[in-house]
PDB file of N, CA and C in Angstrom:
ATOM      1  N   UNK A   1     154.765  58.450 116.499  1.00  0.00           N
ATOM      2  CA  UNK A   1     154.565  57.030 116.725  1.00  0.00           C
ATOM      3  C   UNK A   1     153.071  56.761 116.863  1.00  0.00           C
ATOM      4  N   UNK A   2     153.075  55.481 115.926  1.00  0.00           N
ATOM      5  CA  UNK A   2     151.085  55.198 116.334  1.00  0.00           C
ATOM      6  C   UNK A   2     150.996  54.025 117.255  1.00  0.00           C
ATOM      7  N   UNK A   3     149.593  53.626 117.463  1.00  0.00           N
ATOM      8  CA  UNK A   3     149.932  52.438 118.601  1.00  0.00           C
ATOM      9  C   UNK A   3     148.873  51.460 117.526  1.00  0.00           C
ATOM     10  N   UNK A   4     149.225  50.293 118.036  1.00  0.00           N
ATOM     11  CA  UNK A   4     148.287  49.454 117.293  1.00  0.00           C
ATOM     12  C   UNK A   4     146.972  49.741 116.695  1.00  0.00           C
ATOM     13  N   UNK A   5     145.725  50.224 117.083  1.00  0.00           N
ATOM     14  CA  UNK A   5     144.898  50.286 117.302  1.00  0.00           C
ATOM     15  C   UNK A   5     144.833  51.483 116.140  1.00  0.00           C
ATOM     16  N   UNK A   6     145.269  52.416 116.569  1.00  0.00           N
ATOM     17  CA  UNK A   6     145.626  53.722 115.201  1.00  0.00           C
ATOM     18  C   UNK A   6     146.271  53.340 114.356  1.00  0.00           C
ATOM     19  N   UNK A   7     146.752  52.072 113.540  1.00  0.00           N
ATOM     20  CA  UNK A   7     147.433  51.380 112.671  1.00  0.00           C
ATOM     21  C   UNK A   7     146.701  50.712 112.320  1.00  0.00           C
ATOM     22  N   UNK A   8     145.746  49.962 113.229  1.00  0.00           N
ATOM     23  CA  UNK A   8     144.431  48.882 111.977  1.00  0.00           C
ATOM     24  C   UNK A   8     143.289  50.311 111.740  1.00  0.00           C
ATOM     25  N   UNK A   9     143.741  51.309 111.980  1.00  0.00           N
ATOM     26  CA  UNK A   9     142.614  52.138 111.849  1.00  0.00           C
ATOM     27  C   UNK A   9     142.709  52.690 110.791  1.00  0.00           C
ATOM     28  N   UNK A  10     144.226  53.246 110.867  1.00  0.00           N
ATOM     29  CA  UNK A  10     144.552  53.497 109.213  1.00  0.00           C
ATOM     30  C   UNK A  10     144.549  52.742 108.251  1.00  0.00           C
ATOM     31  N   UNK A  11     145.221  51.641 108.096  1.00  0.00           N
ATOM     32  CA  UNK A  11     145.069  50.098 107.983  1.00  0.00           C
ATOM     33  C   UNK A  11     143.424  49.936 106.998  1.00  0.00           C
ATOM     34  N   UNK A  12     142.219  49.706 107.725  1.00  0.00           N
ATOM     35  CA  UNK A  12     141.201  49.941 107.433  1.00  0.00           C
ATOM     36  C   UNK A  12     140.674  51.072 106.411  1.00  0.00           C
ATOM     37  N   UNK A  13     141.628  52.714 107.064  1.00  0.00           N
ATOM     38  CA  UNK A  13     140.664  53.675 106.207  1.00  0.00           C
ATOM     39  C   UNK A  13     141.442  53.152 105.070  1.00  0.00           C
ATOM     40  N   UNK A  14     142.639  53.268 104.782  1.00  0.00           N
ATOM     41  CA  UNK A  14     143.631  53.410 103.387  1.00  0.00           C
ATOM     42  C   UNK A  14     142.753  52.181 102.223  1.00  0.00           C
ATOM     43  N   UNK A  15     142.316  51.248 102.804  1.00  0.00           N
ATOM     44  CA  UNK A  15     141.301  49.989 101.867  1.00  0.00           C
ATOM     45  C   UNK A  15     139.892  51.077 101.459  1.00  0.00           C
ATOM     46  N   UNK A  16     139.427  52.073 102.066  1.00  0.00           N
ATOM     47  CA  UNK A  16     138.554  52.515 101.839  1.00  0.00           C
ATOM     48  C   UNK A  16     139.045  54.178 101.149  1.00  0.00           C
ATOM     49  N   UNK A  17     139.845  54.346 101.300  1.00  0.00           N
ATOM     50  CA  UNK A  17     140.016  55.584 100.835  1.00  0.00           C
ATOM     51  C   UNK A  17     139.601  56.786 101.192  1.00  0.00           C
ATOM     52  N   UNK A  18     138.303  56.803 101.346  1.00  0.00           N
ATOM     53  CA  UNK A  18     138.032  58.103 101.919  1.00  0.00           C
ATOM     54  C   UNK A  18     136.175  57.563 102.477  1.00  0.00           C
ATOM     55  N   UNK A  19     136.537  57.743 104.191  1.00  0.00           N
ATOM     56  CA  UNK A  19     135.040  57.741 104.486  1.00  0.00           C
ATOM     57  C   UNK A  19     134.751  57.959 105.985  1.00  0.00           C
ATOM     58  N   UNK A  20     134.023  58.028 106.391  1.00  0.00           N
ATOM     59  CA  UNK A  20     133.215  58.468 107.491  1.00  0.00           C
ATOM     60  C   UNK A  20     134.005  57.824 108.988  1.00  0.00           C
ATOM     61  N   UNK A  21     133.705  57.759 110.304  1.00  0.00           N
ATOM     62  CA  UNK A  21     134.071  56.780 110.783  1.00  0.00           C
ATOM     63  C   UNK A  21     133.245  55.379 111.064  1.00  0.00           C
ATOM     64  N   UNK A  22     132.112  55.788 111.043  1.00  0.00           N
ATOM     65  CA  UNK A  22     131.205  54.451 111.008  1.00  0.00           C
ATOM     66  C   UNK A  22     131.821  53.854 109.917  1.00  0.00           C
ATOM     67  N   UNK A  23     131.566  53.907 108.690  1.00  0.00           N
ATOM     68  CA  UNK A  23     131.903  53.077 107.495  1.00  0.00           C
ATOM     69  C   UNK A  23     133.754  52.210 108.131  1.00  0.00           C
ATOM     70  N   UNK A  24     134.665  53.243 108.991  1.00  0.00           N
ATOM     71  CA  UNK A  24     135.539  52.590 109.056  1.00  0.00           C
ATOM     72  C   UNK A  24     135.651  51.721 110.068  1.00  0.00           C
ATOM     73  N   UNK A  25     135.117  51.666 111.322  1.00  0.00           N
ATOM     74  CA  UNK A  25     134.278  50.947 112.010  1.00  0.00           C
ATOM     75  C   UNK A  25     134.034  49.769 111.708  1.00  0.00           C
ATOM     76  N   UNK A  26     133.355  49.705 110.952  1.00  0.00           N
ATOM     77  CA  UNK A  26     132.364  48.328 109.560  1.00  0.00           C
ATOM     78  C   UNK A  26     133.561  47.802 109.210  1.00  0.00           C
ATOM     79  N   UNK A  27     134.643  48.437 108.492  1.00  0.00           N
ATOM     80  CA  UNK A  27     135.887  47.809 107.984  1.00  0.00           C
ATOM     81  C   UNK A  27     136.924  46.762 108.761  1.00  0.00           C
ATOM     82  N   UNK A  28     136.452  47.540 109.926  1.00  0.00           N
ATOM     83  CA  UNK A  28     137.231  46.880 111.433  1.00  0.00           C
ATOM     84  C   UNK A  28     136.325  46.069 111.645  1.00  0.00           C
ATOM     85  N   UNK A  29     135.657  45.806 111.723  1.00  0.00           N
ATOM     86  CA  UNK A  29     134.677  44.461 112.031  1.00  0.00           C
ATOM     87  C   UNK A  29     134.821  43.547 110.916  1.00  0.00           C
ATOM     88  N   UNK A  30     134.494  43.850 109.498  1.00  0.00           N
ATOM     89  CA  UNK A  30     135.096  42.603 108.912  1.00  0.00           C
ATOM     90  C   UNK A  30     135.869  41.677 108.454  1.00  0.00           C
ATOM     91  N   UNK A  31     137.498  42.333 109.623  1.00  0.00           N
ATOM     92  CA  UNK A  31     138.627  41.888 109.611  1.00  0.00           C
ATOM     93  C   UNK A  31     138.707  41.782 110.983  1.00  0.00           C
ATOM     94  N   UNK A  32     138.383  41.464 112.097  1.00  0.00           N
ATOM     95  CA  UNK A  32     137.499  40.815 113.091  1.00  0.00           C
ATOM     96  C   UNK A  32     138.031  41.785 114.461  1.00  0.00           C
ATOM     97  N   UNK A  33     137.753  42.986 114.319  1.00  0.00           N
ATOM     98  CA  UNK A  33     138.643  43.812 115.191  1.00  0.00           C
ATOM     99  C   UNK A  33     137.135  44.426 115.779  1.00  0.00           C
ATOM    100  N   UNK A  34     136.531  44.327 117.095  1.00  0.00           N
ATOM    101  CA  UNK A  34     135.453  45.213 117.350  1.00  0.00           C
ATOM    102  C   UNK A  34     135.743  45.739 118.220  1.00  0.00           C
ATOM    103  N   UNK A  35     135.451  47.208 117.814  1.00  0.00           N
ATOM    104  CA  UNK A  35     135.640  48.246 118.730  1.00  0.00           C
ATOM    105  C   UNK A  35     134.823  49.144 118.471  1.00  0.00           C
ATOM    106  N   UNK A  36     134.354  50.219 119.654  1.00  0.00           N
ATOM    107  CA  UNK A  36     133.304  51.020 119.509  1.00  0.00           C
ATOM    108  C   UNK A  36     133.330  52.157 118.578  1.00  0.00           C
ATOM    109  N   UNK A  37     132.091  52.976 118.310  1.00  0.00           N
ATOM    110  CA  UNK A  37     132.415  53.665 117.049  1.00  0.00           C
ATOM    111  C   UNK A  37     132.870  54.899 118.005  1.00  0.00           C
ATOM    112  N   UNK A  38     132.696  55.253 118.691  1.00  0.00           N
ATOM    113  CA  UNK A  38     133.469  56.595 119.611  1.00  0.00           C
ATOM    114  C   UNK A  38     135.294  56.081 119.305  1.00  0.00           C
ATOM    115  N   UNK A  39     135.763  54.911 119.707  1.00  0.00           N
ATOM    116  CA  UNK A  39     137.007  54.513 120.033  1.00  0.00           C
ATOM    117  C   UNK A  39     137.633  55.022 118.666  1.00  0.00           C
ATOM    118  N   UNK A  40     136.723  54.650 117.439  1.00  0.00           N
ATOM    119  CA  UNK A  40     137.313  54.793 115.853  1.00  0.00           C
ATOM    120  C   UNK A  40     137.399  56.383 116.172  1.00  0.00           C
ATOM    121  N   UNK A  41     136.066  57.181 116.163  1.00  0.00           N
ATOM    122  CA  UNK A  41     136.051  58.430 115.855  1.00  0.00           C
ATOM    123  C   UNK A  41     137.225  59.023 116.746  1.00  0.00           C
ATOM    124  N   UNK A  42     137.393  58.476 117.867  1.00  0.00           N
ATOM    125  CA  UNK A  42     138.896  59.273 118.856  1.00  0.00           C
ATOM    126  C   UNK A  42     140.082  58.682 118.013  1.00  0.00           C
ATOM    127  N   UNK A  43     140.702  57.577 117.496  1.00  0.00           N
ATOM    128  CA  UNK A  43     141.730  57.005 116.941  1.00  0.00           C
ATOM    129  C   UNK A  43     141.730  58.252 115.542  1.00  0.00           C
ATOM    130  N   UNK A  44     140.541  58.650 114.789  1.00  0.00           N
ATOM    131  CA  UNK A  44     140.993  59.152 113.428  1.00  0.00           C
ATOM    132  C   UNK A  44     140.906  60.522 114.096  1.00  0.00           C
ATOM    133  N   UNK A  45     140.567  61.213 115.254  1.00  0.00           N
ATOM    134  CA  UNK A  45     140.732  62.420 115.512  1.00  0.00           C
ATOM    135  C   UNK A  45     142.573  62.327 115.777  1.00  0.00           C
ATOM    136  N   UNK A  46     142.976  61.705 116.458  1.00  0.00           N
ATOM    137  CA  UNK A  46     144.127  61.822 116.703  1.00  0.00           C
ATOM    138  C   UNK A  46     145.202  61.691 115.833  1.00  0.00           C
ATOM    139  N   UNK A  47     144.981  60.226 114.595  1.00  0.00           N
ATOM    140  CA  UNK A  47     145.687  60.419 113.447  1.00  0.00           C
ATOM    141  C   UNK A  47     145.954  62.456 112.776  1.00  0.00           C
ATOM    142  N   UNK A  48     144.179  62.470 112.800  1.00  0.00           N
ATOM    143  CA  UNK A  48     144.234  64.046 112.062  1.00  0.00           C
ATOM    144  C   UNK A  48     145.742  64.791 112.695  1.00  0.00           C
ATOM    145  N   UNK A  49     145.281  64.713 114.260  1.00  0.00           N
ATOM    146  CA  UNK A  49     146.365  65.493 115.219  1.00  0.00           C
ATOM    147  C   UNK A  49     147.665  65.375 114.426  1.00  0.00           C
ATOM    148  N   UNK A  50     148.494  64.193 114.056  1.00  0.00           N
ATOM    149  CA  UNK A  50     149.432  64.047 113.912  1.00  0.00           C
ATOM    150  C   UNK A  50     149.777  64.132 112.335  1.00  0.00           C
ATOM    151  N   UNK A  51     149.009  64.625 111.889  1.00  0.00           N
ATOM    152  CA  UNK A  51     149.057  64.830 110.477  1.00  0.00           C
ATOM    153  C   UNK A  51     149.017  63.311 109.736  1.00  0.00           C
ATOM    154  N   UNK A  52     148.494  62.112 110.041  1.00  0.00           N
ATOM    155  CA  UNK A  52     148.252  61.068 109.446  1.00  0.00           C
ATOM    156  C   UNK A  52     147.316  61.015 108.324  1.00  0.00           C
ATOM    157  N   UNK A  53     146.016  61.829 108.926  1.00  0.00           N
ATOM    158  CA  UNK A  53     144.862  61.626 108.122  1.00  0.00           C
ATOM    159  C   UNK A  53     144.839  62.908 107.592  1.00  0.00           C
ATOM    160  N   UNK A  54     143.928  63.513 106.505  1.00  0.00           N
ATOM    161  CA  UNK A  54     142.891  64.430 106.252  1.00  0.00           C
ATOM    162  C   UNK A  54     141.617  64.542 106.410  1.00  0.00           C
ATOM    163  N   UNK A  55     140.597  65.329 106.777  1.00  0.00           N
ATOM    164  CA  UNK A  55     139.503  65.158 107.069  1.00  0.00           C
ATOM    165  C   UNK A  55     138.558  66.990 106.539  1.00  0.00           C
ATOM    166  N   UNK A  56     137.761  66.137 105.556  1.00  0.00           N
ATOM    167  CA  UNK A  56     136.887  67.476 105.776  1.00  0.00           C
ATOM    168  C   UNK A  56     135.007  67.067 105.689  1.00  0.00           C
ATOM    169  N   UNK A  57     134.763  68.343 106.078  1.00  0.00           N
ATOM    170  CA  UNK A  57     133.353  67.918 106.401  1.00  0.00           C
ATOM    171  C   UNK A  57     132.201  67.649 105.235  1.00  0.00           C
ATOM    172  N   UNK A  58     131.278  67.025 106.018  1.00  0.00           N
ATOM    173  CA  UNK A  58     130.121  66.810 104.683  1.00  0.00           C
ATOM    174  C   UNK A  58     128.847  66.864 105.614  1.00  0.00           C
ATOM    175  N   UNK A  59     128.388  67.741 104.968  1.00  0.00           N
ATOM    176  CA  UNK A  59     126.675  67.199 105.127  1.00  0.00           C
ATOM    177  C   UNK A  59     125.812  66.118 105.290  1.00  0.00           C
ATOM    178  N   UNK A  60     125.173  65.814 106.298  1.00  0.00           N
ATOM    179  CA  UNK A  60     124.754  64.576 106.161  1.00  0.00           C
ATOM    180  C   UNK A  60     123.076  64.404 106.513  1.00  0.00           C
ATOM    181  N   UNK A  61     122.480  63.390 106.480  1.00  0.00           N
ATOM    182  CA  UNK A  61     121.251  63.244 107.355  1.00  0.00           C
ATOM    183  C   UNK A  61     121.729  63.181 109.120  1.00  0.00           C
ATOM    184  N   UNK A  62     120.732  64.109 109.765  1.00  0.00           N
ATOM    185  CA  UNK A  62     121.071  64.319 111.137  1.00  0.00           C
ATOM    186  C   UNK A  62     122.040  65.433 111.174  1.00  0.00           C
ATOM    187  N   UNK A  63     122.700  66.552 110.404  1.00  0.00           N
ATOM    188  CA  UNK A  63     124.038  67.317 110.722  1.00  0.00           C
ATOM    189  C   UNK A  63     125.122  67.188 110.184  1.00  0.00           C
ATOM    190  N   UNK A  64     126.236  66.593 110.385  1.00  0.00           N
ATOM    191  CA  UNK A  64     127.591  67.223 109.629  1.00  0.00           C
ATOM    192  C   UNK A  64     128.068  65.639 109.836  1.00  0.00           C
ATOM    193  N   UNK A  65     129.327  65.469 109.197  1.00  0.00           N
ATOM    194  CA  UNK A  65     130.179  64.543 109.676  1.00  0.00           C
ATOM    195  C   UNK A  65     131.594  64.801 108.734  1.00  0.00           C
ATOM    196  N   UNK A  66     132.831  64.066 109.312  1.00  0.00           N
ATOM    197  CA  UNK A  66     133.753  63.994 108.805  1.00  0.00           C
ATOM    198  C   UNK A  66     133.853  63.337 108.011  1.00  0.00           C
ATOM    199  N   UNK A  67     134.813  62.984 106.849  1.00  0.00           N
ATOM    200  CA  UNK A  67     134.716  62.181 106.058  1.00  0.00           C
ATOM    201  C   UNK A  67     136.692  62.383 106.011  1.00  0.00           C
ATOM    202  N   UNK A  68     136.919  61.363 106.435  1.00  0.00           N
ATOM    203  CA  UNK A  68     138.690  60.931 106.674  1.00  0.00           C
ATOM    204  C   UNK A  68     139.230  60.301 105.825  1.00  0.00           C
ATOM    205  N   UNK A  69     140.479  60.549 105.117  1.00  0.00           N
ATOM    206  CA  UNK A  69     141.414  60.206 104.218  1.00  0.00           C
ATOM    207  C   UNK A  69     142.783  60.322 104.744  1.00  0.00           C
ATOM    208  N   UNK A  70     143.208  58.847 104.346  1.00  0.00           N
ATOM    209  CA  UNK A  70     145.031  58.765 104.757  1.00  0.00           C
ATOM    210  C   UNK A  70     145.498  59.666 103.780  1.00  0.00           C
ATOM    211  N   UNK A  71     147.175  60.174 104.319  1.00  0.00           N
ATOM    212  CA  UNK A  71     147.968  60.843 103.378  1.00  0.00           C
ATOM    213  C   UNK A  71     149.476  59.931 103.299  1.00  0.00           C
ATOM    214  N   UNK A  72     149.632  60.344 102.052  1.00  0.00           N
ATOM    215  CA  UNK A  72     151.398  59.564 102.163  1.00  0.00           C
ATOM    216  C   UNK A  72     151.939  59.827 103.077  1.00  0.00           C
ATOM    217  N   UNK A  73     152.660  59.099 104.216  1.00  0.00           N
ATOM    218  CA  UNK A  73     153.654  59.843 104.793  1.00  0.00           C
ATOM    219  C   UNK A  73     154.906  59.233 104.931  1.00  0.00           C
ATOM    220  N   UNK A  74     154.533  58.004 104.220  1.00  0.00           N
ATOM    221  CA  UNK A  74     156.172  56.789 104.300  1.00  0.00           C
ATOM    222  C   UNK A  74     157.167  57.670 103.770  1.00  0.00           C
ATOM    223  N   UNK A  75     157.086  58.889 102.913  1.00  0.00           N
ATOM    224  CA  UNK A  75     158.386  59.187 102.444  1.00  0.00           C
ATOM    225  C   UNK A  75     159.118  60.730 104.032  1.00  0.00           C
ATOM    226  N   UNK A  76     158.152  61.173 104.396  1.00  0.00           N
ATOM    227  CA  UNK A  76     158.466  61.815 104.995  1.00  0.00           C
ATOM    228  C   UNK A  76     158.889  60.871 106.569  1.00  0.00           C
ATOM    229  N   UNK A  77     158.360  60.334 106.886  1.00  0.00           N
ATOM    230  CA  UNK A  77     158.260  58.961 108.156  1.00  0.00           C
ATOM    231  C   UNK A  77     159.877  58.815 107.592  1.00  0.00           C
ATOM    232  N   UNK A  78     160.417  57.981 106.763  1.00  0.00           N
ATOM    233  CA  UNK A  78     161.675  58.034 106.457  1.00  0.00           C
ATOM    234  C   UNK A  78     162.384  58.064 106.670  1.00  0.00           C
ATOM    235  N   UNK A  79     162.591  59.838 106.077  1.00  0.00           N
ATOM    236  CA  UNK A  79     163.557  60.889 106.550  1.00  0.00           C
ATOM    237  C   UNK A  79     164.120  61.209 108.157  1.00  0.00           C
ATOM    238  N   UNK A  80     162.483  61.199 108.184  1.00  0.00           N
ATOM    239  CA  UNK A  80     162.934  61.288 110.026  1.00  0.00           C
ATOM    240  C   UNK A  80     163.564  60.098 110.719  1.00  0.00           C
ATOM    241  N   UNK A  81     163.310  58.947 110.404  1.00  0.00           N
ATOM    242  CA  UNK A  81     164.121  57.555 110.894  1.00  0.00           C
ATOM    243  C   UNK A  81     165.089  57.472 110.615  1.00  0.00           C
ATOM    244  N   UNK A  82     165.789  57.940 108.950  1.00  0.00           N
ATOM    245  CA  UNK A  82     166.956  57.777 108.890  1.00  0.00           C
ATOM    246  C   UNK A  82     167.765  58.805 109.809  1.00  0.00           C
ATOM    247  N   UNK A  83     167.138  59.998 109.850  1.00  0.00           N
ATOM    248  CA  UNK A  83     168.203  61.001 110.583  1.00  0.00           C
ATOM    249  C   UNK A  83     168.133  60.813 112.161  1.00  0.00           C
ATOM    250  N   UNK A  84     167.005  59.709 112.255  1.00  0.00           N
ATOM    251  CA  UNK A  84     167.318  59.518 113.731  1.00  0.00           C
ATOM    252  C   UNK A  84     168.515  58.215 113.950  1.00  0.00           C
ATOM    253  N   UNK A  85     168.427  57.468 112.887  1.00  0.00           N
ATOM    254  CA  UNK A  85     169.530  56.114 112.703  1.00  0.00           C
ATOM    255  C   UNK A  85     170.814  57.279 113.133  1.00  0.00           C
ATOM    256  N   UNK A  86     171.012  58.277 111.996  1.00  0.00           N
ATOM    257  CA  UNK A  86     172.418  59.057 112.198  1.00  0.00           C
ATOM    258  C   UNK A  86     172.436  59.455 113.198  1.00  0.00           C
ATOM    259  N   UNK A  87     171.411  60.256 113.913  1.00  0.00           N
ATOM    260  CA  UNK A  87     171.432  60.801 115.404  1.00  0.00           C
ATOM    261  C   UNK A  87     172.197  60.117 116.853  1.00  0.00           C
ATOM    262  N   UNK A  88     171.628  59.096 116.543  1.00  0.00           N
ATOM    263  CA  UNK A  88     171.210  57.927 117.624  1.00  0.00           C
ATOM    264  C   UNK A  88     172.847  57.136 117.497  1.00  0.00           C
ATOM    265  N   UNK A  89     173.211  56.244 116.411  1.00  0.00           N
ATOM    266  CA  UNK A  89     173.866  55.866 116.193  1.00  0.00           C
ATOM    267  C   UNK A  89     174.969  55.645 115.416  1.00  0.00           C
ATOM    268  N   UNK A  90     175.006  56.987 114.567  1.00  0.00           N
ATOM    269  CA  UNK A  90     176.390  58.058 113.544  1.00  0.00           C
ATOM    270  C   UNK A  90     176.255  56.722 112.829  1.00  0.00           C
ATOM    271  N   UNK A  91     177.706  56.440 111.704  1.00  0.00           N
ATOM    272  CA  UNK A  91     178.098  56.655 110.485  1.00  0.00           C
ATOM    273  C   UNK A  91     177.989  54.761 110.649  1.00  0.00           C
ATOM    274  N   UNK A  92     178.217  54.099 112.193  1.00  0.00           N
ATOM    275  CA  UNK A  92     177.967  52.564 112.274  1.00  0.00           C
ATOM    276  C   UNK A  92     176.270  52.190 111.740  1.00  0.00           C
ATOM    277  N   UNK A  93     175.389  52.890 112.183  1.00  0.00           N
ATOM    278  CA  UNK A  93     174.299  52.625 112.102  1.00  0.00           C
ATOM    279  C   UNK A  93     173.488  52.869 110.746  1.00  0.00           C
ATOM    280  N   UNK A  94     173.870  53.841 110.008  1.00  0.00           N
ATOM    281  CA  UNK A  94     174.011  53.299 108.714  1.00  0.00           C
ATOM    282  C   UNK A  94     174.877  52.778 108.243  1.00  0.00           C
ATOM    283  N   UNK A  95     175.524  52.430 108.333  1.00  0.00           N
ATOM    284  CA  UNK A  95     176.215  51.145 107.518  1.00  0.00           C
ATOM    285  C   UNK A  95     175.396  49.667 107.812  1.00  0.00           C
ATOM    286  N   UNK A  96     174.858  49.678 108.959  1.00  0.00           N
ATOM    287  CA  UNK A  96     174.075  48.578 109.278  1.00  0.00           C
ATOM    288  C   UNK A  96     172.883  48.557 108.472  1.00  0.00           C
ATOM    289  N   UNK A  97     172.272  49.507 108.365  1.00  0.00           N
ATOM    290  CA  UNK A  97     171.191  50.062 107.913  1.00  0.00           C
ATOM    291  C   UNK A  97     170.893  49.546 106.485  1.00  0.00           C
ATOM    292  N   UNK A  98     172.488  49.865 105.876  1.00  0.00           N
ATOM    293  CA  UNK A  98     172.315  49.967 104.586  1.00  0.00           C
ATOM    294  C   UNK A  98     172.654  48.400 104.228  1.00  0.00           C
ATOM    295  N   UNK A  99     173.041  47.652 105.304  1.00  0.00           N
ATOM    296  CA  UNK A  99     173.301  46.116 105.270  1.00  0.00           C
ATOM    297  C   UNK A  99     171.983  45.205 105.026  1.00  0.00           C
ATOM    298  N   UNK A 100     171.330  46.158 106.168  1.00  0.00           N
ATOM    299  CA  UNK A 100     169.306  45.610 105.822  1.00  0.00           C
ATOM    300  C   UNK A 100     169.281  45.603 105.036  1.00  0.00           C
ATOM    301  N   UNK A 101     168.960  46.863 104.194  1.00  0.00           N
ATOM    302  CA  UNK A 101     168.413  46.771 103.355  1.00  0.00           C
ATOM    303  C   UNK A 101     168.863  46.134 102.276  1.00  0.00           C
ATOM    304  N   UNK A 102     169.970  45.273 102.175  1.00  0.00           N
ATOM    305  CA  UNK A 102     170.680  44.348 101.130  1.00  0.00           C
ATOM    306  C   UNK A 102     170.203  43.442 101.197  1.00  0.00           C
ATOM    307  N   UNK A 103     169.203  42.935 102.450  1.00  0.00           N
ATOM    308  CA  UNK A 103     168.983  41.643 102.802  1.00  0.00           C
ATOM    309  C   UNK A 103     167.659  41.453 101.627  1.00  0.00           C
ATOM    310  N   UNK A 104     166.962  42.803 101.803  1.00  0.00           N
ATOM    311  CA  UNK A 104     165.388  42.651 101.201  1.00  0.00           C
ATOM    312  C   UNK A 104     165.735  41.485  99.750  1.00  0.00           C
ATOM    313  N   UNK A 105     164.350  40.843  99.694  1.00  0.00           N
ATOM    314  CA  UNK A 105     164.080  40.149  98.644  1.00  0.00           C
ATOM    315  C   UNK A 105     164.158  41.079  97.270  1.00  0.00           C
ATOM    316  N   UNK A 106     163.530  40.951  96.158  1.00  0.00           N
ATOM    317  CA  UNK A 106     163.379  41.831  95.013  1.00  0.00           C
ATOM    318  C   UNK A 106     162.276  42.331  95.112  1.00  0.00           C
ATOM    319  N   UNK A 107     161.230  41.106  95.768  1.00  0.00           N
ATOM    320  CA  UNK A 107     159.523  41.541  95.817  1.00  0.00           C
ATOM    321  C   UNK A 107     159.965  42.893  96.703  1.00  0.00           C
ATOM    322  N   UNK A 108     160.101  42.931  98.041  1.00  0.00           N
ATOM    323  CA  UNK A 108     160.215  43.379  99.481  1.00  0.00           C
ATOM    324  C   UNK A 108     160.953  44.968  98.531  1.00  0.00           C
ATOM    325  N   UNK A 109     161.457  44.511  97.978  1.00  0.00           N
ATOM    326  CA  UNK A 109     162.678  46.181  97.653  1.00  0.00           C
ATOM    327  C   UNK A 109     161.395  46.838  97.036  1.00  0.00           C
ATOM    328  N   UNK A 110     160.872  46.612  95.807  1.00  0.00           N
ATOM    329  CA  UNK A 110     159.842  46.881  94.695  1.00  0.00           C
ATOM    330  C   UNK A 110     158.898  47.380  95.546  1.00  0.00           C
ATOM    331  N   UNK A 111     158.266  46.513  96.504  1.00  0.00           N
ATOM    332  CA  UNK A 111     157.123  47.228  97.475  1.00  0.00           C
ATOM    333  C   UNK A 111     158.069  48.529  98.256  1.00  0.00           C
ATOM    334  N   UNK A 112     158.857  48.453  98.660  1.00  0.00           N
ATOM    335  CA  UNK A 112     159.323  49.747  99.841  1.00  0.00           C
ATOM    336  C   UNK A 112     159.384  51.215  98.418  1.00  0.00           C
ATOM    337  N   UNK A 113     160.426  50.580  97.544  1.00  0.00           N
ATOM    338  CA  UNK A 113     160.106  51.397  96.591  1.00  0.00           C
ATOM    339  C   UNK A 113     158.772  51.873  95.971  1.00  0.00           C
ATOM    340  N   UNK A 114     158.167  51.191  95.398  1.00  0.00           N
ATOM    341  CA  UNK A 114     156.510  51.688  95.428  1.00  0.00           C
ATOM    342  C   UNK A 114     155.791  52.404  96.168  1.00  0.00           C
ATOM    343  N   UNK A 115     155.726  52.121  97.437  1.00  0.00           N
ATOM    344  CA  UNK A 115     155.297  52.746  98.464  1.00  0.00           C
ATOM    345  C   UNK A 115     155.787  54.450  99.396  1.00  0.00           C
ATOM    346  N   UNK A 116     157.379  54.710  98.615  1.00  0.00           N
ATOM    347  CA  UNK A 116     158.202  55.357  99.179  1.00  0.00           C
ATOM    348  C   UNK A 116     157.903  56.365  97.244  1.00  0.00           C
ATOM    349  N   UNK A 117     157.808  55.908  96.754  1.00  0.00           N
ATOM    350  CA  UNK A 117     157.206  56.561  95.386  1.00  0.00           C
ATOM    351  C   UNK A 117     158.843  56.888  95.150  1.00  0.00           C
ATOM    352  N   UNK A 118     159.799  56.082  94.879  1.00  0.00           N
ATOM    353  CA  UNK A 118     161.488  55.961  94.475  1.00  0.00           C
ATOM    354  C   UNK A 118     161.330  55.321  93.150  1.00  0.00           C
TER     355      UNK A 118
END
């Protein structure tokens, strides 16, 4: 689970693709979110933790730095929700489940699909 804050963070890097945390920082400011650049650099250390991000190092002026990249994880994220739907709430809760997802628009289906790479 992420909390807000690690969601406009990813949010931010995924528009940038792959970069530093200052640069993502900058990103958060021009979608009017200010927060310190320590707060970013702890939010994308912890994504790393949870296997959200990738990160490897680069050379820089002054020493080293990270340079952070999101990874897919909607398809794996998923899996684990659906088997927690079955866990949690057996054979009713998907059926509900699968009622949602009847509701989606065509746009709404196309994006989950896209995004879920189906």
């Amino acid at each position: 689970m992420i909390g807000s804050l690690e969601a406009e963070v990813l949010r931010a890097l995924r528009e940038l693709d792959e970069a530093p945390a200052r640069n993502v920082q900058a990103r958060l400011k021009l979608r009017g979110v200010r927060v310190a650049y320590t707060t970013v650099a702890t939010s994308l250390g912890r994504l790393f933790d949870k296997g959200l991000v990738r990160r490897r190092r680069e050379t820089c002026r002054g020493g080293e730095r990270y340079l952070y990249r999101s990874v897919n994880f909607e398809r794996e994220y998923l899996r684990d929700v659906l088997r927690g739907v079955v866990t949690l709430f057996g054979p009713s809760g998907v059926v509900h489940l699968n009622q949602e997802l009847a509701k989606l628009k065509p746009a709404e289906e196309r994006e989950l699909r896209r995004r879920l790479k189906l």
